[in-house]
N, C-alpha and C. Protein backbone atom coordinates (compact mmCIF):
# COMPACT_ATOMS: atom_id res chain seq x y z
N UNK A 1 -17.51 9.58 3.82
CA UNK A 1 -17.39 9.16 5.20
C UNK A 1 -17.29 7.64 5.31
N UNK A 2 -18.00 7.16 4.65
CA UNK A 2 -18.06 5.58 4.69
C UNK A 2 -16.57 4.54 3.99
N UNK A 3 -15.92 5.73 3.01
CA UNK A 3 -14.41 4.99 2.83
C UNK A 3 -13.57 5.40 3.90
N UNK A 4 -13.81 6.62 4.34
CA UNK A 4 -13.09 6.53 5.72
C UNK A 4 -13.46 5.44 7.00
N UNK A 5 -14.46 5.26 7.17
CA UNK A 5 -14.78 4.59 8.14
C UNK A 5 -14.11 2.88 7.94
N UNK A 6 -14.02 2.93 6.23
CA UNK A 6 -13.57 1.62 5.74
C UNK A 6 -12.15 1.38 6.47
N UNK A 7 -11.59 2.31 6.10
CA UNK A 7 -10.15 2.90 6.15
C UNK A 7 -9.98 2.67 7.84
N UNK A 8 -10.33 2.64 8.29
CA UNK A 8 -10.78 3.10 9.90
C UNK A 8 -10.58 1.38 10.65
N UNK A 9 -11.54 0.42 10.16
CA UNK A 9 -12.13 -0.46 10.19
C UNK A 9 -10.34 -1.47 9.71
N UNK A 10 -10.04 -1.35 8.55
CA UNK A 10 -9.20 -2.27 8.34
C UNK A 10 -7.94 -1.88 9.28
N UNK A 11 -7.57 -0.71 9.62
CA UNK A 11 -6.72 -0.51 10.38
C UNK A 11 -6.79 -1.22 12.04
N UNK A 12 -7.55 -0.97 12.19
CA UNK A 12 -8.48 -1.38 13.80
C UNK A 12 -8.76 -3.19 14.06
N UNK A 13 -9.17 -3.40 12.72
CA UNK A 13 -9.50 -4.75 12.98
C UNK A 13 -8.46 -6.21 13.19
N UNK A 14 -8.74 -6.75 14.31
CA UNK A 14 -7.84 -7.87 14.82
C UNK A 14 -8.60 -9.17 14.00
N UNK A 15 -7.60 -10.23 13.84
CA UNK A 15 -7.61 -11.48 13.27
C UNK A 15 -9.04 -11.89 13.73
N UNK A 16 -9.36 -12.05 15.49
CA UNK A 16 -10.11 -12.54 16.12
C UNK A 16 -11.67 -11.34 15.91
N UNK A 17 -11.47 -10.44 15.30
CA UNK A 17 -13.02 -9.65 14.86
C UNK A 17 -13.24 -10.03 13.71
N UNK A 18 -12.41 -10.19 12.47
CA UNK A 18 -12.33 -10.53 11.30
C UNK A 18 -13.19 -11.66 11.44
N UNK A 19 -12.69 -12.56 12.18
CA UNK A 19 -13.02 -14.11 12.40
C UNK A 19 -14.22 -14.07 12.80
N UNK A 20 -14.97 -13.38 13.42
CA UNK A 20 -16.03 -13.05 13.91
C UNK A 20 -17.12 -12.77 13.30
N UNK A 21 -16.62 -11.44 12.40
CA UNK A 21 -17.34 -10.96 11.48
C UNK A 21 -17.35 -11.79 9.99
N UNK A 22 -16.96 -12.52 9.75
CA UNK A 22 -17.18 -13.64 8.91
C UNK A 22 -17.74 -14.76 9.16
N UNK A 23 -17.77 -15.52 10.63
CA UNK A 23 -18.72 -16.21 10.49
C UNK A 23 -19.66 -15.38 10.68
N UNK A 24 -20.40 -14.55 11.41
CA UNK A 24 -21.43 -14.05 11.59
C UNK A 24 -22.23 -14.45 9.77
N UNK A 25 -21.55 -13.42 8.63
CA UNK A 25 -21.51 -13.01 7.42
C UNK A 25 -22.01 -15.02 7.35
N UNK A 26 -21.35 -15.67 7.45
CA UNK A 26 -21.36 -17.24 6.83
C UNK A 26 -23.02 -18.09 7.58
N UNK A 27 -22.83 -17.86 8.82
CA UNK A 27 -24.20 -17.99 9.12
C UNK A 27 -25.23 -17.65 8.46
N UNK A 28 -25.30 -16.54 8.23
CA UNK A 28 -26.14 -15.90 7.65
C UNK A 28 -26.76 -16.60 6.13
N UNK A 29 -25.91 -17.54 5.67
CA UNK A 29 -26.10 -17.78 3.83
C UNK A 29 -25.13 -18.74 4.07
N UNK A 30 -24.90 -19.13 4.76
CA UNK A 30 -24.21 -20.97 4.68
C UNK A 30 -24.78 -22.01 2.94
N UNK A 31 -26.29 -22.21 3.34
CA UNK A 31 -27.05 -22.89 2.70
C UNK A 31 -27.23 -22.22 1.45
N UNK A 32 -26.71 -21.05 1.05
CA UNK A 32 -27.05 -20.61 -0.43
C UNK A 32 -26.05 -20.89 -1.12
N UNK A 33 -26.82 -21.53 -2.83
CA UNK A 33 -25.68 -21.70 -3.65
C UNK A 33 -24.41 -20.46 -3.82
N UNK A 34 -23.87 -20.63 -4.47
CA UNK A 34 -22.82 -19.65 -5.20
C UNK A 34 -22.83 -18.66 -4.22
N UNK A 35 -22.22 -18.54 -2.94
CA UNK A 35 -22.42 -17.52 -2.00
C UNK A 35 -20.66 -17.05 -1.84
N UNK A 36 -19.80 -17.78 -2.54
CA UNK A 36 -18.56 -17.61 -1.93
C UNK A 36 -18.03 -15.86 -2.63
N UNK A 37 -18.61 -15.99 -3.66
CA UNK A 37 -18.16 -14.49 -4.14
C UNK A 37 -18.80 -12.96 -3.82
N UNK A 38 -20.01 -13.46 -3.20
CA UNK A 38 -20.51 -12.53 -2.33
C UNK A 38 -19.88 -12.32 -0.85
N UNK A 39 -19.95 -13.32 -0.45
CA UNK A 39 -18.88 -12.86 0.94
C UNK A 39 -17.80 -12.82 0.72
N UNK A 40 -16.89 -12.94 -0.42
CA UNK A 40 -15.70 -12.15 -0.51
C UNK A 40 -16.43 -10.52 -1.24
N UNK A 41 -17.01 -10.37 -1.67
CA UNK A 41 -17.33 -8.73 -1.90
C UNK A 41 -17.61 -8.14 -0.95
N UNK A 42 -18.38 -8.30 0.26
CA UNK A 42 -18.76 -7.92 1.49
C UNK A 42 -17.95 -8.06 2.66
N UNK A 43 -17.16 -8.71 2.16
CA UNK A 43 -15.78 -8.84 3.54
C UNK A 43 -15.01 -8.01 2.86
N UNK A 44 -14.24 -7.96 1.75
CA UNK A 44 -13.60 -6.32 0.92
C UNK A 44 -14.01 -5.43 1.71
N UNK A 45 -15.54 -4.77 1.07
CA UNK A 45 -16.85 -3.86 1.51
C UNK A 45 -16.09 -3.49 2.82
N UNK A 46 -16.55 -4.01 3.76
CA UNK A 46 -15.77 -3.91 5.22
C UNK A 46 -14.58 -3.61 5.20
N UNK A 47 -13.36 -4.29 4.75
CA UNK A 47 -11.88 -3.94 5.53
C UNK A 47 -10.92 -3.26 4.52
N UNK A 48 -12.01 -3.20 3.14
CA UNK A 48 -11.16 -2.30 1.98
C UNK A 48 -10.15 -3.31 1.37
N UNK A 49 -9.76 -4.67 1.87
CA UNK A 49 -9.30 -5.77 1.12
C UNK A 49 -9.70 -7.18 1.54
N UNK A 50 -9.21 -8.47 1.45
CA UNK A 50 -9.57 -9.46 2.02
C UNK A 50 -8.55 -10.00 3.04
N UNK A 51 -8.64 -9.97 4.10
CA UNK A 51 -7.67 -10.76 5.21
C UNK A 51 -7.17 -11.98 4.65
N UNK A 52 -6.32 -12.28 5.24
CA UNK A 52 -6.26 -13.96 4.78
C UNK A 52 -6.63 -14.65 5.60
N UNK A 53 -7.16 -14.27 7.29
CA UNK A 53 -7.89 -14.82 8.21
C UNK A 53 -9.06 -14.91 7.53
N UNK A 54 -9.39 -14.13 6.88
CA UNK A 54 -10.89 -14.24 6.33
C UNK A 54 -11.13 -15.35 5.11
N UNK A 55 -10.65 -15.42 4.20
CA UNK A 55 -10.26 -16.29 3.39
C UNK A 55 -10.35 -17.73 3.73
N UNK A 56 -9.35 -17.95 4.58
CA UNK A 56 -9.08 -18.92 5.59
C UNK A 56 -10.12 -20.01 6.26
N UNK A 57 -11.25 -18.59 6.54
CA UNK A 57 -12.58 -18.55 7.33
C UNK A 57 -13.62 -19.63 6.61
N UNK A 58 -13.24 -18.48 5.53
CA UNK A 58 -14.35 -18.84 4.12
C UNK A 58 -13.57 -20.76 3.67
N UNK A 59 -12.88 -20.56 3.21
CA UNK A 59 -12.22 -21.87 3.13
C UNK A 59 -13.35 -23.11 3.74
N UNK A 60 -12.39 -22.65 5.09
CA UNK A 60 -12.98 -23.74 5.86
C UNK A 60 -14.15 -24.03 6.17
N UNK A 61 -15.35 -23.08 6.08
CA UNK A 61 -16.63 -23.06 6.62
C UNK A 61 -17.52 -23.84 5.64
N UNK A 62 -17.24 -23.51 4.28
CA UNK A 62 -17.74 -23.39 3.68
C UNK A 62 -17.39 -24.93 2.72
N UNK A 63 -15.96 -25.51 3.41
CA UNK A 63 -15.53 -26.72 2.99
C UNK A 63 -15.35 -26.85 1.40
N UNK A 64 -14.35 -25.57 1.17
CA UNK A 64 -13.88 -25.52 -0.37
C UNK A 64 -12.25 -25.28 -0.22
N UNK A 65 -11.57 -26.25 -0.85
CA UNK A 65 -10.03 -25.63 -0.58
C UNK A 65 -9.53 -24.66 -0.85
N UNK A 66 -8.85 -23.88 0.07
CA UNK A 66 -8.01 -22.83 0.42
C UNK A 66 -7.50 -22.29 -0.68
N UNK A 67 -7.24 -22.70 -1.87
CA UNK A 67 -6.47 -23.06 -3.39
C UNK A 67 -7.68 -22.53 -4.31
N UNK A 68 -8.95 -23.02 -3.87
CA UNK A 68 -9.87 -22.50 -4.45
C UNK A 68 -10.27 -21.10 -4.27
N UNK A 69 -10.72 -20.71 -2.99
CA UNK A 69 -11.03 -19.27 -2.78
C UNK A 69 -9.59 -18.64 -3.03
N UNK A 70 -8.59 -18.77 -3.16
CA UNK A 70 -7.54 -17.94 -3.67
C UNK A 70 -7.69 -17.68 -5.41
N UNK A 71 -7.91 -18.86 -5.75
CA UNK A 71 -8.45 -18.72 -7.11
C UNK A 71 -8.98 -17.86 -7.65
N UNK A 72 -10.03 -17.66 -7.17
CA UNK A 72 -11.36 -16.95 -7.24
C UNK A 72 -10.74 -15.18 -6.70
N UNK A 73 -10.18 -14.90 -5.81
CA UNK A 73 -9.55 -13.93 -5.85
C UNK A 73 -8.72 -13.55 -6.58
N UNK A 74 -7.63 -14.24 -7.09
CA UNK A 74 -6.22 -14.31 -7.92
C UNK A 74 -7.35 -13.80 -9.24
N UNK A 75 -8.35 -14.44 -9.75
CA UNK A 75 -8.79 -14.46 -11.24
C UNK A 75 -9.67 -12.88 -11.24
N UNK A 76 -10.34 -12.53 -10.10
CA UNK A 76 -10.93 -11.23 -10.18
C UNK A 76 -9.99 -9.98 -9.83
N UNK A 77 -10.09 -8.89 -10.99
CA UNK A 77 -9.22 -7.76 -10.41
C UNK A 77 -9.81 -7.02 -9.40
N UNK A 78 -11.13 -7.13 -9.18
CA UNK A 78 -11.31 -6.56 -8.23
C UNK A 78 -11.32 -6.61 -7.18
N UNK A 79 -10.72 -8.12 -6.88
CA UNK A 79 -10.18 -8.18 -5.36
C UNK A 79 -9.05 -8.39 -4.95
N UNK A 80 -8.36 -7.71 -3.51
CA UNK A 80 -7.00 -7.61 -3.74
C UNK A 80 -6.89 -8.08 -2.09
N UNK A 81 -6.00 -8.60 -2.00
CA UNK A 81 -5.23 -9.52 -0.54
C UNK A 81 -4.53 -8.54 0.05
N UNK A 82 -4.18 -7.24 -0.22
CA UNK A 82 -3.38 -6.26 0.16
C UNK A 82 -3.95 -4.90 0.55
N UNK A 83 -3.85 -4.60 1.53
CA UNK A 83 -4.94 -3.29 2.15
C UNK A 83 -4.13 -2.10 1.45
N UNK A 84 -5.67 -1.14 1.05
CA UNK A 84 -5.73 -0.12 0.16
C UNK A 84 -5.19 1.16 0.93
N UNK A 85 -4.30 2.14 -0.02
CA UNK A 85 -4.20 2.83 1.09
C UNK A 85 -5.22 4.25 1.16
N UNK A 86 -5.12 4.75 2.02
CA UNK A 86 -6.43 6.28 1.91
C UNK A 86 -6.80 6.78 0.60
N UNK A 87 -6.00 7.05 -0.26
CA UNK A 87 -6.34 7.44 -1.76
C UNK A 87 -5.82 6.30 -3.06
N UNK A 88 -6.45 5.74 -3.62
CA UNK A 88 -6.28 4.91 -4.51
C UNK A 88 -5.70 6.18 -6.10
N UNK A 89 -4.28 6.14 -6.39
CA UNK A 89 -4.28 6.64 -7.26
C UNK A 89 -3.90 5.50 -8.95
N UNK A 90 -4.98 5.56 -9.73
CA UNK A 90 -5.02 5.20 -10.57
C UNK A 90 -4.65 6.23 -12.33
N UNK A 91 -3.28 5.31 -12.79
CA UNK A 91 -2.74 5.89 -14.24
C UNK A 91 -3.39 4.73 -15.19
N UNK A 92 -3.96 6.11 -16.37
CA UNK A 92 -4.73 5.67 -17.45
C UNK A 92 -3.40 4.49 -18.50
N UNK A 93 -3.42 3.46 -19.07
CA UNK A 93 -2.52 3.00 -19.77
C UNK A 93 -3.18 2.56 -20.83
N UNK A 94 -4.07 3.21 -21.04
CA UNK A 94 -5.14 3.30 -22.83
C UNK A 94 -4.03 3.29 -23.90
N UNK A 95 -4.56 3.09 -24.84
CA UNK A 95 -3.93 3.46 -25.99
C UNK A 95 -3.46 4.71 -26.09
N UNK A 96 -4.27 6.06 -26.05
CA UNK A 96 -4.54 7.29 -26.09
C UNK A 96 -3.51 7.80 -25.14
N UNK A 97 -3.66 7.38 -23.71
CA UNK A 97 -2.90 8.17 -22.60
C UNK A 97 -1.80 7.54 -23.08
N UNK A 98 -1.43 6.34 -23.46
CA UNK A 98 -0.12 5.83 -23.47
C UNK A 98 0.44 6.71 -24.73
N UNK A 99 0.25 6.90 -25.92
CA UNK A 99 0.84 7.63 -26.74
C UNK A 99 1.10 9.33 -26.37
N UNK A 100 0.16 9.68 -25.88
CA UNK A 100 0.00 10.61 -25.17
C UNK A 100 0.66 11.39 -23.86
N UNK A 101 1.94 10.80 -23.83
CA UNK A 101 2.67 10.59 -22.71
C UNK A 101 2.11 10.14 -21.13
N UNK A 102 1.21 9.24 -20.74
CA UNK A 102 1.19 8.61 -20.45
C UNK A 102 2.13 7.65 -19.38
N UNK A 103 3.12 6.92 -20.22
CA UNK A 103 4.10 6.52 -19.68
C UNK A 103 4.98 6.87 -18.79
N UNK A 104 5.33 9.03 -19.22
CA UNK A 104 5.85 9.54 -18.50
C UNK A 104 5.28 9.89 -16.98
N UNK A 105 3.94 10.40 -16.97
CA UNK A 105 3.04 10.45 -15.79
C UNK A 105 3.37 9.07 -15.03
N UNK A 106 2.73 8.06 -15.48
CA UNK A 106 3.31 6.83 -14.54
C UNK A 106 4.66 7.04 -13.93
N UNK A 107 5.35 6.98 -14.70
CA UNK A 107 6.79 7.06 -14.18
C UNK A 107 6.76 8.32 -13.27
N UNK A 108 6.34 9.69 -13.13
CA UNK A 108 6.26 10.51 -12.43
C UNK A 108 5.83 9.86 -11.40
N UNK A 109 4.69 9.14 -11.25
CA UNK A 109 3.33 8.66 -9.74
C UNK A 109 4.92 8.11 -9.20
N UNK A 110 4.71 7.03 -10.02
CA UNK A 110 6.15 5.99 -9.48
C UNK A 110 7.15 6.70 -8.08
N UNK A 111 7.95 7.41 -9.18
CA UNK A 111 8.94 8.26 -7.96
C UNK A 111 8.62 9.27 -7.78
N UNK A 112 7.15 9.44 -7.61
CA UNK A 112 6.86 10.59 -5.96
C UNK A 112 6.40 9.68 -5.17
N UNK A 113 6.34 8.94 -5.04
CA UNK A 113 5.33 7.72 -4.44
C UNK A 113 6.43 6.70 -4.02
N UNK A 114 7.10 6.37 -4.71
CA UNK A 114 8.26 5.73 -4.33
C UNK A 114 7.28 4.08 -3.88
N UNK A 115 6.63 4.09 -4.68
CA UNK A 115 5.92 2.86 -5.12
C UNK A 115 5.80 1.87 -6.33
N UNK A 116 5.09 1.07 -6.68
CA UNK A 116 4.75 0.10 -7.63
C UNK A 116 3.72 0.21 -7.57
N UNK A 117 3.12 -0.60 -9.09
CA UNK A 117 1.59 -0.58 -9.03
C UNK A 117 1.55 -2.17 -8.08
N UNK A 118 0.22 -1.46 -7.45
CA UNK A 118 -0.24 -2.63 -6.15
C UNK A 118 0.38 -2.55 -4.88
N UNK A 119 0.72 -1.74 -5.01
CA UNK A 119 1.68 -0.99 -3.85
C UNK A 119 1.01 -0.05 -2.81
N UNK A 120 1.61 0.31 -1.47
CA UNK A 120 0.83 1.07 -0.65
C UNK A 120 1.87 1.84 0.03
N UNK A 121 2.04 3.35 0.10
CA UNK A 121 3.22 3.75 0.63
C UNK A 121 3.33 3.12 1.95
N UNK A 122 4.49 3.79 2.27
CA UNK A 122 4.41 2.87 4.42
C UNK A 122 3.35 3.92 5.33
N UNK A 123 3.10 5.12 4.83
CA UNK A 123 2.24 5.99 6.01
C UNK A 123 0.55 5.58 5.55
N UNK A 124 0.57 4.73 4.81
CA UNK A 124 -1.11 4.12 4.16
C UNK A 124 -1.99 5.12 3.59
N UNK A 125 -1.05 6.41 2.60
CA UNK A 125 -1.65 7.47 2.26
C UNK A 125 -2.15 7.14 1.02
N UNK A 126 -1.29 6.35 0.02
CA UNK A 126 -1.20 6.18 -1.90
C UNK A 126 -1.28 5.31 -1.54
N UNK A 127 -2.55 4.39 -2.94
CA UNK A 127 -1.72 2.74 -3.66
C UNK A 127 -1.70 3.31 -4.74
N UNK A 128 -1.34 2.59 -5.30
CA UNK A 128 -0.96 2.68 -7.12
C UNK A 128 -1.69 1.46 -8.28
N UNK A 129 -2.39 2.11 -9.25
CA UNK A 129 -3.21 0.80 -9.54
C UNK A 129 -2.73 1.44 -11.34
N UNK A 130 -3.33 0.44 -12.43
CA UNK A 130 -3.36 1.24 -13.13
C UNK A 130 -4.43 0.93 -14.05
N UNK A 131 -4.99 1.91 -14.62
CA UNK A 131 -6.06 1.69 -15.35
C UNK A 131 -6.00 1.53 -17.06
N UNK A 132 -6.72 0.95 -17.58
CA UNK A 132 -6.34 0.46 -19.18
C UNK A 132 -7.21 1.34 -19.94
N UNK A 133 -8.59 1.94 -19.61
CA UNK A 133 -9.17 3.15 -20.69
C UNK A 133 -10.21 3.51 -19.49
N UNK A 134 -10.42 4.99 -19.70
CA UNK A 134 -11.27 5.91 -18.55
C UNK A 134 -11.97 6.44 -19.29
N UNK A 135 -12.20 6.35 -20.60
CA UNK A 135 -12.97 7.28 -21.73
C UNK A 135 -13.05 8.28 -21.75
N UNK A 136 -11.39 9.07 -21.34
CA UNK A 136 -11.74 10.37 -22.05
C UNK A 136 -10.18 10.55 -22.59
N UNK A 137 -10.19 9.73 -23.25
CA UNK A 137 -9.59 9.51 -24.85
C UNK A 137 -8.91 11.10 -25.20
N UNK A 138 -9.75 11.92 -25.26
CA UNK A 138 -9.46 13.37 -26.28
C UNK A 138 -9.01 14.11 -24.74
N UNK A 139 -8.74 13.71 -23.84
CA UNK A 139 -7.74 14.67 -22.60
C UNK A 139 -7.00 13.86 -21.78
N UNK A 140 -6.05 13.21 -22.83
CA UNK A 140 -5.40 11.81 -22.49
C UNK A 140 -4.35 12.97 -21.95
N UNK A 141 -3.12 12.63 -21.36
CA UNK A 141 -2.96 11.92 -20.53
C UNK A 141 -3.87 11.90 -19.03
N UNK A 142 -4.50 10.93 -18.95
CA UNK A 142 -5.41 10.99 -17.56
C UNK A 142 -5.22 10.16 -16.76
N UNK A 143 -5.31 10.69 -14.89
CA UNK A 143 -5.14 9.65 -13.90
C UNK A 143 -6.52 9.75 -12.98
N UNK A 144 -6.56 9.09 -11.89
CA UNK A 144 -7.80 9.29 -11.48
C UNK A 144 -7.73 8.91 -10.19
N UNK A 145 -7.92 9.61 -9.02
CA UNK A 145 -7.55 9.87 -7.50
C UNK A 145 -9.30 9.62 -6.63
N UNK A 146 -9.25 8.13 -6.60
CA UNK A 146 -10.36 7.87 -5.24
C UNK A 146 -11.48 8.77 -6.30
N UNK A 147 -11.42 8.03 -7.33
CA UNK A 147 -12.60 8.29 -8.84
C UNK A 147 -12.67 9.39 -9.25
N UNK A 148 -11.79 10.66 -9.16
CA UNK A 148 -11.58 11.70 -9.53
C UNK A 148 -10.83 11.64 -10.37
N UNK A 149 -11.58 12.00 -11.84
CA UNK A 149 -10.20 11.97 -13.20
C UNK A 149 -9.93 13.37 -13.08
N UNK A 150 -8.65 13.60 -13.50
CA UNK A 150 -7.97 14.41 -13.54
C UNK A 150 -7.02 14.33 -15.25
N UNK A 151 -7.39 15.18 -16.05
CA UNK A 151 -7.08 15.02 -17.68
C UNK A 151 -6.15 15.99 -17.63
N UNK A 152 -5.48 15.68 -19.18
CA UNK A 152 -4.43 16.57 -19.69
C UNK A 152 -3.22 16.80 -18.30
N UNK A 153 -3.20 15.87 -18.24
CA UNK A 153 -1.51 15.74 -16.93
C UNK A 153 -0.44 15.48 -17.59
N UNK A 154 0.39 16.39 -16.72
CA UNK A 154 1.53 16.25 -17.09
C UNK A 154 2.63 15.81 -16.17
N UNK A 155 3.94 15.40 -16.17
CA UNK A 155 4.41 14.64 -14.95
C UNK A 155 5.11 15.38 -14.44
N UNK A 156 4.93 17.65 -14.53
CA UNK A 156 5.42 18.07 -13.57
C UNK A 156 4.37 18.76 -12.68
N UNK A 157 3.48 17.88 -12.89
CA UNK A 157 2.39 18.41 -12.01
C UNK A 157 1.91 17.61 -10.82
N UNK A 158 2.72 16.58 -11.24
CA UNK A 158 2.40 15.24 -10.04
C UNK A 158 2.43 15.45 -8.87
N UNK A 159 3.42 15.89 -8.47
CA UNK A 159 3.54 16.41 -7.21
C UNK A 159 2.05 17.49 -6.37
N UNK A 160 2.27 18.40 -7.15
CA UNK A 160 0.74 18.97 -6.63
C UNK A 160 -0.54 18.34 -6.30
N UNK A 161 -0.55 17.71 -7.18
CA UNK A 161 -1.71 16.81 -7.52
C UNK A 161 -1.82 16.01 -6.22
N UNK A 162 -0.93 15.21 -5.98
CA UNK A 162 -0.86 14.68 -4.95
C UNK A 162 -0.64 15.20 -3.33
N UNK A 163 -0.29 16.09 -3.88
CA UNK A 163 -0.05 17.06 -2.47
C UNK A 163 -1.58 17.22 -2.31
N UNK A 164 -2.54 17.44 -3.00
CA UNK A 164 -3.84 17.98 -2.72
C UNK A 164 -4.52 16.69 -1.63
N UNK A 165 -4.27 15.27 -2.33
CA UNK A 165 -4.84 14.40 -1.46
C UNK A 165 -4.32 13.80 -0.28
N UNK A 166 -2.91 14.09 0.21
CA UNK A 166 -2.40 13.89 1.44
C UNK A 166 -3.00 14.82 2.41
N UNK A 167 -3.70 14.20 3.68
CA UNK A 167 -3.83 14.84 4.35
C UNK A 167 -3.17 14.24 6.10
């Protein structure tokens, strides 16, 4: 319920709530050291990515250049400038899945999805991410749907698969 509500939240939210809800967030811990990577985790938390109003926010409040908090995003994978869409589908690109055909599954996500990795279809159903090892090695080829692995795939099953999480 609470990634929906995420989901909910980034759709809904205007520049001027964003703006809001970040200073609120900045008030709060102005005066604490090393606070900038926490309120970018907690502004994510909220809108499922980082605004660039928010960013912006942070920038300025906090009197660190704009160049910097991009930095700091650009260098962590786990934060992304680009809103997520309802199901995050993630392909394993391990060693294992990759020998393992692998490659072909990707290429399957690809054109049913008619996406890229980092990508978000246009109805905000799929992104596409991809993952480098999920540890389960011995039921390679594996992908993994909003943290649901799904092993031993094959890329004429993609379609189903995905049919299950469109709703």
């Amino acid at each position: 319920m609470a990634a929906e509500d995420n989901k909910n939240q980034q759709a809904l939210a205007t520049d001027e709530e964003i703006l809001t809800y970040v200073d609120h967030l900045i008030a709060e811990c102005r005066e604490k050291p090393g606070i900038v990577i926490p309120l970018l985790q907690i502004t994510q938390k909220k809108y499922g990515y980082l605004p660039e109003p928010a960013l912006r926010k942070i920038s300025h409040e906090l009197h660190i250049p704009y160049s910097e908090v991009a930095g700091i995003v650009g260098f962590y994978a786990y934060f992304s400038i680009q809103a997520k869409g309802k199901n995050v589908v993630r392909v394993c690109q391990g060693t294992a899945c990759h020998v393992l055909g692998g490659n072909e599954v990707f290429a399957a996500v690809k054109k049913e999805l008619k996406i890229d990795v980092g990508e978000t279809t246009p109805d905000g159903q799929f992104s596409l991410a991809v993952g480098r090892c999920f540890g389960a090695c011995g039921m390679a080829p594996v992908i993994m749907v909003n943290g649901e692995m799904i092993q031993q795939v094959k890329p004429s099953q993609i379609k189903r698969i995905l049919r299950k999480y469109k709703k």
